[in-house]
PDB file of N, CA and C in Angstrom:
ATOM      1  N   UNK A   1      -0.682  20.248   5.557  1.00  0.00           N
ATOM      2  CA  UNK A   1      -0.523  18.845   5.218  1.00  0.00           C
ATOM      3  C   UNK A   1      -0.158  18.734   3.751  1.00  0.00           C
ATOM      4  N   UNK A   2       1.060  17.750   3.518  1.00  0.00           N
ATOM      5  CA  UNK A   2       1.130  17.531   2.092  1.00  0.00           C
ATOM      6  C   UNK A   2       0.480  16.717   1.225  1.00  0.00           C
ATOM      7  N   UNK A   3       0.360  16.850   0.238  1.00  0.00           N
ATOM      8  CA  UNK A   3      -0.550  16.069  -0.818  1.00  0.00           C
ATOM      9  C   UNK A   3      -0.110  14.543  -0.535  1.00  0.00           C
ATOM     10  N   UNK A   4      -0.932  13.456  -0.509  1.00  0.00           N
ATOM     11  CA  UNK A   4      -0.414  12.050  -0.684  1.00  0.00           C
ATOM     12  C   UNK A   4      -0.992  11.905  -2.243  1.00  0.00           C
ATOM     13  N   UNK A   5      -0.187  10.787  -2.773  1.00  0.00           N
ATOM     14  CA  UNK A   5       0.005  10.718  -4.357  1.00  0.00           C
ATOM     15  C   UNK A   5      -0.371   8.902  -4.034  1.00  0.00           C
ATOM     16  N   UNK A   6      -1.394   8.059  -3.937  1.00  0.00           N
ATOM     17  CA  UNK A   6      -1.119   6.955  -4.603  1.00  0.00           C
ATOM     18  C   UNK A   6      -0.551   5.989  -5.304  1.00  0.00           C
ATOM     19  N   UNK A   7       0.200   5.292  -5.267  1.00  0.00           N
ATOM     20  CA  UNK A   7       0.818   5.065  -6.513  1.00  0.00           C
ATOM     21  C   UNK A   7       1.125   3.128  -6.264  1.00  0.00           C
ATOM     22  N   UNK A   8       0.764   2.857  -5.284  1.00  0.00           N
ATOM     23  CA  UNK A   8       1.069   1.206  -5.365  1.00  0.00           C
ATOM     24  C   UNK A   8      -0.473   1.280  -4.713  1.00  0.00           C
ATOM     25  N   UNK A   9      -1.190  -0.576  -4.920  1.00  0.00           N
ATOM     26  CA  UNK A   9      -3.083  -0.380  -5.026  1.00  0.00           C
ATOM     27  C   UNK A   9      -2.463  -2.195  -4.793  1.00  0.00           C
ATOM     28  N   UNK A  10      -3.256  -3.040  -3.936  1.00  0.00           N
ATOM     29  CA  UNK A  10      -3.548  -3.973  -3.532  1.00  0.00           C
ATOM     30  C   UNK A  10      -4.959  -4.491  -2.795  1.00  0.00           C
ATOM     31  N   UNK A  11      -5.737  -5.535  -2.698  1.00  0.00           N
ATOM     32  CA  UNK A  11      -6.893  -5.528  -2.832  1.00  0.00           C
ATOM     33  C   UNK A  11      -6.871  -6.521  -2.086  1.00  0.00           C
ATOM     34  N   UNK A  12      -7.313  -6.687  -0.440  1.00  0.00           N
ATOM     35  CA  UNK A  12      -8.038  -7.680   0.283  1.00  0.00           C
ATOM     36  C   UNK A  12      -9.608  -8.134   0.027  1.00  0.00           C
ATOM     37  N   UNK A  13      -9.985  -8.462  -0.494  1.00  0.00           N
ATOM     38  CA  UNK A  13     -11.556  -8.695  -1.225  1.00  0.00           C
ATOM     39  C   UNK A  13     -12.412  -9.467   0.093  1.00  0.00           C
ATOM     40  N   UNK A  14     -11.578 -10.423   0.487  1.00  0.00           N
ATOM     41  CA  UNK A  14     -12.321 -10.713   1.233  1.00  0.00           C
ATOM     42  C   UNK A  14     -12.583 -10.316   2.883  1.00  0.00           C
ATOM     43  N   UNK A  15     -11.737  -9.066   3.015  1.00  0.00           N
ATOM     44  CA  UNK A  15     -12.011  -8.137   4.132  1.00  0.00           C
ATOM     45  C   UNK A  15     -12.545  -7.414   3.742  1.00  0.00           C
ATOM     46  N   UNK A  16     -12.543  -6.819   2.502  1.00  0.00           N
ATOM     47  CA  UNK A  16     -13.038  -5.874   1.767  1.00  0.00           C
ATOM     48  C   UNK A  16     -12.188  -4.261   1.825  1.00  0.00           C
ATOM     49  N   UNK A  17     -11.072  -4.707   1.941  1.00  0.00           N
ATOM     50  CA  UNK A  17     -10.001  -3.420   1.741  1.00  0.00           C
ATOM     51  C   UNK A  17      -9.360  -3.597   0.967  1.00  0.00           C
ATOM     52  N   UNK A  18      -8.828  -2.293   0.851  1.00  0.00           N
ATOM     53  CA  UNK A  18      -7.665  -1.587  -0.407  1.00  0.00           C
ATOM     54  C   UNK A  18      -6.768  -1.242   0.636  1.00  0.00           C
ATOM     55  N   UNK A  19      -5.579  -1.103  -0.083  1.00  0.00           N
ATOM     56  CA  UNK A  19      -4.125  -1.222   1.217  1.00  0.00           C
ATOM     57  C   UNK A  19      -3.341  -0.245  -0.532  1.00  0.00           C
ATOM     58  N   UNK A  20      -3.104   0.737   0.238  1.00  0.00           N
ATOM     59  CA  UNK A  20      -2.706   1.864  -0.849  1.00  0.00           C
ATOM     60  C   UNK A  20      -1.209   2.644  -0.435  1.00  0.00           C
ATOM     61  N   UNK A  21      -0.144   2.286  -1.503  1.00  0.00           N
ATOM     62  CA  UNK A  21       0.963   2.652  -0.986  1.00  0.00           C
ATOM     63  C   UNK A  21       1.008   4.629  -1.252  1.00  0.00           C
ATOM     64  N   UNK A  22       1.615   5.051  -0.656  1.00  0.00           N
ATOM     65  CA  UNK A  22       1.544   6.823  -0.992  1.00  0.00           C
ATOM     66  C   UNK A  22       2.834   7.407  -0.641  1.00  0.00           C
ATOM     67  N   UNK A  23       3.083   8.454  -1.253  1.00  0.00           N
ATOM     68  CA  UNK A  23       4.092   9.488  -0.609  1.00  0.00           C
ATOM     69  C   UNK A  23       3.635  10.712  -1.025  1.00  0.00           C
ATOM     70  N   UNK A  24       4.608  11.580  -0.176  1.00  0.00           N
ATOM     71  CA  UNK A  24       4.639  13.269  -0.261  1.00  0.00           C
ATOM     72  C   UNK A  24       4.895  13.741  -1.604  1.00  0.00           C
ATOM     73  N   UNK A  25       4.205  14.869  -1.329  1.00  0.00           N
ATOM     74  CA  UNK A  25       4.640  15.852  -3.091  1.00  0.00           C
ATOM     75  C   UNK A  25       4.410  14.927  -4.449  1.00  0.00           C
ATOM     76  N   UNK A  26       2.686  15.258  -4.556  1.00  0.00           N
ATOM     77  CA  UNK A  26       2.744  15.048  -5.775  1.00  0.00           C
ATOM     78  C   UNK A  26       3.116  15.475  -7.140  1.00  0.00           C
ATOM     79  N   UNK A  27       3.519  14.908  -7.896  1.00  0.00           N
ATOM     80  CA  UNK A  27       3.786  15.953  -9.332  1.00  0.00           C
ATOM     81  C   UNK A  27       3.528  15.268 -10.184  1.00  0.00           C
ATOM     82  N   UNK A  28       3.494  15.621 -11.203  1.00  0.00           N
ATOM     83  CA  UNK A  28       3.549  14.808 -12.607  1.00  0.00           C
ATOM     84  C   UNK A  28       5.039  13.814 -12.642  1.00  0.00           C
ATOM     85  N   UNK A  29       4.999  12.506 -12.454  1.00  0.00           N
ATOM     86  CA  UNK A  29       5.198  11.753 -12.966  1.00  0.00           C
ATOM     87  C   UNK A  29       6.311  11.167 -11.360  1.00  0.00           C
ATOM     88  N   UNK A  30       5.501  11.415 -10.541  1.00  0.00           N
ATOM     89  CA  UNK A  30       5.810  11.164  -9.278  1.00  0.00           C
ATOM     90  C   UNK A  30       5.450   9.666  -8.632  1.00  0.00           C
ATOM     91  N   UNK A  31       4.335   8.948  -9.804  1.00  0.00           N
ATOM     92  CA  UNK A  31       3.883   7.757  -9.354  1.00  0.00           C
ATOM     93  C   UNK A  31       4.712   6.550  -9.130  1.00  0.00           C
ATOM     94  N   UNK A  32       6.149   6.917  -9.736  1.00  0.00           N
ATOM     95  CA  UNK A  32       7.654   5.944 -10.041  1.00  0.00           C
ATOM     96  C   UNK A  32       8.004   5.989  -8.801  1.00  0.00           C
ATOM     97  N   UNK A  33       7.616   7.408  -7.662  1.00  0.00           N
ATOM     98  CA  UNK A  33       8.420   7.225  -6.148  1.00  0.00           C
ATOM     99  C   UNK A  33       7.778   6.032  -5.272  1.00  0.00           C
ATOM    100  N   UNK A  34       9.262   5.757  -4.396  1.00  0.00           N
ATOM    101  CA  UNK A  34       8.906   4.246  -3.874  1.00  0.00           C
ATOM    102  C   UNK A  34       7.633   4.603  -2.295  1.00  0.00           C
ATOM    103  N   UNK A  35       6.933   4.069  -2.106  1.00  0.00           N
ATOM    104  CA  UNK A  35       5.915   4.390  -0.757  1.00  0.00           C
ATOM    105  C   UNK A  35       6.577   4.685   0.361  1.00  0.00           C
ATOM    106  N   UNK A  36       6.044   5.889   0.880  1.00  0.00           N
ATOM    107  CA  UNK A  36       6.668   6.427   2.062  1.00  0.00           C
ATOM    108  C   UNK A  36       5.690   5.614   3.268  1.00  0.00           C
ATOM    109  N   UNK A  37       4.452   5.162   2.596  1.00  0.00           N
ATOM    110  CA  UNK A  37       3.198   5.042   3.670  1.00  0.00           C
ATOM    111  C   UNK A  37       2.093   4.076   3.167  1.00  0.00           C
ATOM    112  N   UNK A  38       1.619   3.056   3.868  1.00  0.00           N
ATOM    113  CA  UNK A  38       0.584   2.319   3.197  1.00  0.00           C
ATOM    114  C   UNK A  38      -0.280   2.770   4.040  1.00  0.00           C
ATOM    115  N   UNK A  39      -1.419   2.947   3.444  1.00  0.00           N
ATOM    116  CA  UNK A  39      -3.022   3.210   3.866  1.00  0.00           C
ATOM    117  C   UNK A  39      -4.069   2.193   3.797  1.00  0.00           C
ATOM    118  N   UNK A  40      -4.920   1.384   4.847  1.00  0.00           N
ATOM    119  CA  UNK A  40      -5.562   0.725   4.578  1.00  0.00           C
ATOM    120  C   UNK A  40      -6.768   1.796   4.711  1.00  0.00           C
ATOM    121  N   UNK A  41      -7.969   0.829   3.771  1.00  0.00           N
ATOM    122  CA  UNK A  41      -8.898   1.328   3.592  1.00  0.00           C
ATOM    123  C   UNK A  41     -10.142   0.488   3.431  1.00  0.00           C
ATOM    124  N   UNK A  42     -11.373   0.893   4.534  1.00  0.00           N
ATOM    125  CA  UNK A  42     -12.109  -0.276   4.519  1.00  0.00           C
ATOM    126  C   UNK A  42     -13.617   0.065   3.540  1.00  0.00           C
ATOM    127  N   UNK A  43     -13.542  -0.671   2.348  1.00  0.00           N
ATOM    128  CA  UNK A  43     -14.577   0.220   0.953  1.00  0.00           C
ATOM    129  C   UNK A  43     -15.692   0.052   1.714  1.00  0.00           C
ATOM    130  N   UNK A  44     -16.238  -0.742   2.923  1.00  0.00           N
ATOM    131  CA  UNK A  44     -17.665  -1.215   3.335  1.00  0.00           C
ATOM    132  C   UNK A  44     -17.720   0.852   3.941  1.00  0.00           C
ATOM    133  N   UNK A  45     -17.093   1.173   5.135  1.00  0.00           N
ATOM    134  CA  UNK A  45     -17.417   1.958   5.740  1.00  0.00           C
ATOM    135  C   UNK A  45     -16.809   2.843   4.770  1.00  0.00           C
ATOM    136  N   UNK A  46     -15.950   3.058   3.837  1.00  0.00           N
ATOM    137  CA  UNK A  46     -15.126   4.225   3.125  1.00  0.00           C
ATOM    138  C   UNK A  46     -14.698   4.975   3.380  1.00  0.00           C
ATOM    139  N   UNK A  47     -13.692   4.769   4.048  1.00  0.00           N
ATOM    140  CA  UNK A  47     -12.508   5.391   5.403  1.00  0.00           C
ATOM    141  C   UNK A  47     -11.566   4.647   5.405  1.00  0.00           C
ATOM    142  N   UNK A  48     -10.622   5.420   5.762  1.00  0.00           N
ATOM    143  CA  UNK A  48      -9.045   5.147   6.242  1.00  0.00           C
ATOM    144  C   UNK A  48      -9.284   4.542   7.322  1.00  0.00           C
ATOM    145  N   UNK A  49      -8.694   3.186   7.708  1.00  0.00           N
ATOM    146  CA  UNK A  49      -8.721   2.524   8.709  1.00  0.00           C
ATOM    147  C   UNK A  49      -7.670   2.440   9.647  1.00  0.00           C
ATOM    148  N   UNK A  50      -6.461   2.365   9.122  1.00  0.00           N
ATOM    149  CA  UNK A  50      -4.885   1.959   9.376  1.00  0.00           C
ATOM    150  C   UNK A  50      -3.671   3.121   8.497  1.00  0.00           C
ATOM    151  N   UNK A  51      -3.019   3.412   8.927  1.00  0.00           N
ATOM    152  CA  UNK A  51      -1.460   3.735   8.352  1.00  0.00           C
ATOM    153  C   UNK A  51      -0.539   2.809   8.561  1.00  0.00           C
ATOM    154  N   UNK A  52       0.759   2.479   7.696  1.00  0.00           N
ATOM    155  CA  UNK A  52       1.976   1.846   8.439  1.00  0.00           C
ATOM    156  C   UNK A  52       2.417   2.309   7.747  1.00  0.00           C
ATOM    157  N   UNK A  53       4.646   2.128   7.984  1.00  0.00           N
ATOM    158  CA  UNK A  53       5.196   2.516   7.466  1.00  0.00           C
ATOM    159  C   UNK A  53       5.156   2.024   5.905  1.00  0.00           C
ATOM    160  N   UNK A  54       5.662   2.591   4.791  1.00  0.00           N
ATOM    161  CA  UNK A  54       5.440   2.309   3.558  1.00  0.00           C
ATOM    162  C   UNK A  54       7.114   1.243   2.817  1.00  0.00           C
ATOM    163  N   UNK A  55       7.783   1.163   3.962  1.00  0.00           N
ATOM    164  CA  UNK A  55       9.271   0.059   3.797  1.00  0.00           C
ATOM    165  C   UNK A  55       9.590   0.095   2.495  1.00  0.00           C
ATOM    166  N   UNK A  56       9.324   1.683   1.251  1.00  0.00           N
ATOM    167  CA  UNK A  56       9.702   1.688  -0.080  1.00  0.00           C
ATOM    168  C   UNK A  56       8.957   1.054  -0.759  1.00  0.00           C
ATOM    169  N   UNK A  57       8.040   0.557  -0.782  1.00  0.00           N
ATOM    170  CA  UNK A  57       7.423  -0.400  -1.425  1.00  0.00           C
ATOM    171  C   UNK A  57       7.578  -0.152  -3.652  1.00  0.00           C
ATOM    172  N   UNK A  58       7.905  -1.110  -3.919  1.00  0.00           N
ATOM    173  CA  UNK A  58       7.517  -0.879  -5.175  1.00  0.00           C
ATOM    174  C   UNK A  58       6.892  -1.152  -5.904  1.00  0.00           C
ATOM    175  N   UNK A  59       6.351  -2.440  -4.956  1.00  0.00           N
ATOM    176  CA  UNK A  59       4.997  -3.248  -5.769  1.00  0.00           C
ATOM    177  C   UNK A  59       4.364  -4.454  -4.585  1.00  0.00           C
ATOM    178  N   UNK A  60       3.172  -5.057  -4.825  1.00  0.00           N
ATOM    179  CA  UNK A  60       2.793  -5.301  -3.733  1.00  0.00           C
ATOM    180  C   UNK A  60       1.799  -6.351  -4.108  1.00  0.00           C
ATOM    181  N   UNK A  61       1.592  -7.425  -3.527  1.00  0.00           N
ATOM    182  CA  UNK A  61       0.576  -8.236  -3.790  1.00  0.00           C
ATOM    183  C   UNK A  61       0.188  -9.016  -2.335  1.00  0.00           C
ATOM    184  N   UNK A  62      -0.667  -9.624  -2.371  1.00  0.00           N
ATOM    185  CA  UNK A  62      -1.507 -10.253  -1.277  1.00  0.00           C
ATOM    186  C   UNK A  62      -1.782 -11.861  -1.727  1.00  0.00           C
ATOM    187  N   UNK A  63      -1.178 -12.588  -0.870  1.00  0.00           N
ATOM    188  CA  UNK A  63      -1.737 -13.282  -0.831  1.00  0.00           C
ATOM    189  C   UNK A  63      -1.967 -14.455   0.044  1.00  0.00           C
ATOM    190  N   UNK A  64      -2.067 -16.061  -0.147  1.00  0.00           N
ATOM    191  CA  UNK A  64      -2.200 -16.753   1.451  1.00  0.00           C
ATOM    192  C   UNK A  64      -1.204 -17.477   1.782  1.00  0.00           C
ATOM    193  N   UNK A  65      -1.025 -17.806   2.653  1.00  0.00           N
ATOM    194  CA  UNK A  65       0.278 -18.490   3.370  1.00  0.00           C
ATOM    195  C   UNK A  65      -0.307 -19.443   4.207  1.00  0.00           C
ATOM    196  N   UNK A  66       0.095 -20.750   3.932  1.00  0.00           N
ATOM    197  CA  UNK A  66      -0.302 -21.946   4.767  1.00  0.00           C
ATOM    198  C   UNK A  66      -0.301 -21.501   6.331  1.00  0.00           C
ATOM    199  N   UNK A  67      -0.728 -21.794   7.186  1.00  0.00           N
ATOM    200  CA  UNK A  67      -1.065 -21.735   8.552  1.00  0.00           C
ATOM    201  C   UNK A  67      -0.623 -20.485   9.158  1.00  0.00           C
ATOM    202  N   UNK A  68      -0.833 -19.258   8.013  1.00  0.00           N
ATOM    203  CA  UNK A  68      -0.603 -17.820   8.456  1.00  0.00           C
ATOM    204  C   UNK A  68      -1.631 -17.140   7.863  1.00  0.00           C
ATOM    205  N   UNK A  69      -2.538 -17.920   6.743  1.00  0.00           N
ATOM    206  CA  UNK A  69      -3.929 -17.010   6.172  1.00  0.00           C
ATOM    207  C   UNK A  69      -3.350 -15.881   5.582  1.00  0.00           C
ATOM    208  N   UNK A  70      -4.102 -14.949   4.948  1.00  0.00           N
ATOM    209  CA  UNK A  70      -3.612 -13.782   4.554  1.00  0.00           C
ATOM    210  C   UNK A  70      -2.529 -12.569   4.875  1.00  0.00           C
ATOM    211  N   UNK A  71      -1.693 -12.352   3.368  1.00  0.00           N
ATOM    212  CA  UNK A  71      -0.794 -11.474   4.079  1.00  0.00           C
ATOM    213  C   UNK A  71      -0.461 -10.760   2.872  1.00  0.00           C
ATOM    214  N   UNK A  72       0.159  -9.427   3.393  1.00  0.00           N
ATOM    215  CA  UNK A  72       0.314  -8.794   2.609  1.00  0.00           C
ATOM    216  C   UNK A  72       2.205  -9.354   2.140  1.00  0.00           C
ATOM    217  N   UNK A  73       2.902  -8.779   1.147  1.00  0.00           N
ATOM    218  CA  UNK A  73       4.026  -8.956   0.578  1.00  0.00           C
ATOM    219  C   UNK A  73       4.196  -7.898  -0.297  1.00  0.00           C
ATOM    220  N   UNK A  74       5.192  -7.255   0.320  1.00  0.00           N
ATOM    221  CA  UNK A  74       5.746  -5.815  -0.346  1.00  0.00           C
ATOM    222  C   UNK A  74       7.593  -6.196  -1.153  1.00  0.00           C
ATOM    223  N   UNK A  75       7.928  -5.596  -2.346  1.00  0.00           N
ATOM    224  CA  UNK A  75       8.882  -5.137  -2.799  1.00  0.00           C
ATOM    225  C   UNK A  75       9.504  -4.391  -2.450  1.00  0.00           C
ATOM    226  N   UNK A  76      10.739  -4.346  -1.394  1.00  0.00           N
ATOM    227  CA  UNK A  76      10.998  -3.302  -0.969  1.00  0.00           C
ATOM    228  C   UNK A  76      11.952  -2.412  -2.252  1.00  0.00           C
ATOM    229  N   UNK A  77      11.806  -1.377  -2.683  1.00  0.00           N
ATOM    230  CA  UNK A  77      12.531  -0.958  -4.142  1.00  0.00           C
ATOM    231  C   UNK A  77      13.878  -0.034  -4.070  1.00  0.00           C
ATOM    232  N   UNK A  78      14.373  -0.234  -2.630  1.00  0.00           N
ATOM    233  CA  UNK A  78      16.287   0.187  -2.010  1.00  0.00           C
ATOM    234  C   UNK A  78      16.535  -1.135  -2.408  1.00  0.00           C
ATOM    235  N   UNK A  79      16.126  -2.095  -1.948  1.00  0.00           N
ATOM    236  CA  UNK A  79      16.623  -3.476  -1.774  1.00  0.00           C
ATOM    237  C   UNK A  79      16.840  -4.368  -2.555  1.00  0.00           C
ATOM    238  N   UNK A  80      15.306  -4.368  -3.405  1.00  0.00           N
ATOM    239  CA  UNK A  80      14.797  -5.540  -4.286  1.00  0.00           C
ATOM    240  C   UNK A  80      14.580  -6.824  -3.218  1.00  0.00           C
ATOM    241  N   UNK A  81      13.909  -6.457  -2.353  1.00  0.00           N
ATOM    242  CA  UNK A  81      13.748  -8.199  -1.564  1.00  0.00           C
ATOM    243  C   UNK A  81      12.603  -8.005  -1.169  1.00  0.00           C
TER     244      UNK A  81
END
């Protein structure tokens, strides 16, 4: 298995997860690569809960949407959209 590297961090507080973008092969100064993979993570039990695809992500925030409640919103960083 290859190393996953962290590198995009978003924070559901009130589920109480972290939603963590990652890719392959870490190295020094590898944190600039766009997410191959988001990882949710639930801090109550402290475990990996979920994988999805990581759609490049380059940055990422959470937040609410009228009559859709919480959501995540990714940068895709091929695209910029």
């Amino acid at each position: 298995m290859t190393a996953r590297t962290p590198i995009r961090v978003a924070a559901a507080v009130a589920r109480q997860q972290l939603i963590v973008g990652v890719h392959a092969n870490a190295k020094e100064g590898s944190h600039k690569n766009l997410a191959e993979a988001l990882w949710v993570y639930d801090l109550k039990a402290q475990k990996r809960i979920a994988k999805a695809p990581g759609h490049n992500a380059l940055s990422m925030v959470i937040g609410q949407r009228a009559g859709r409640g919480t959501q995540l919103y990714v940068l895709d960083g091929t695209k910029n959209e």
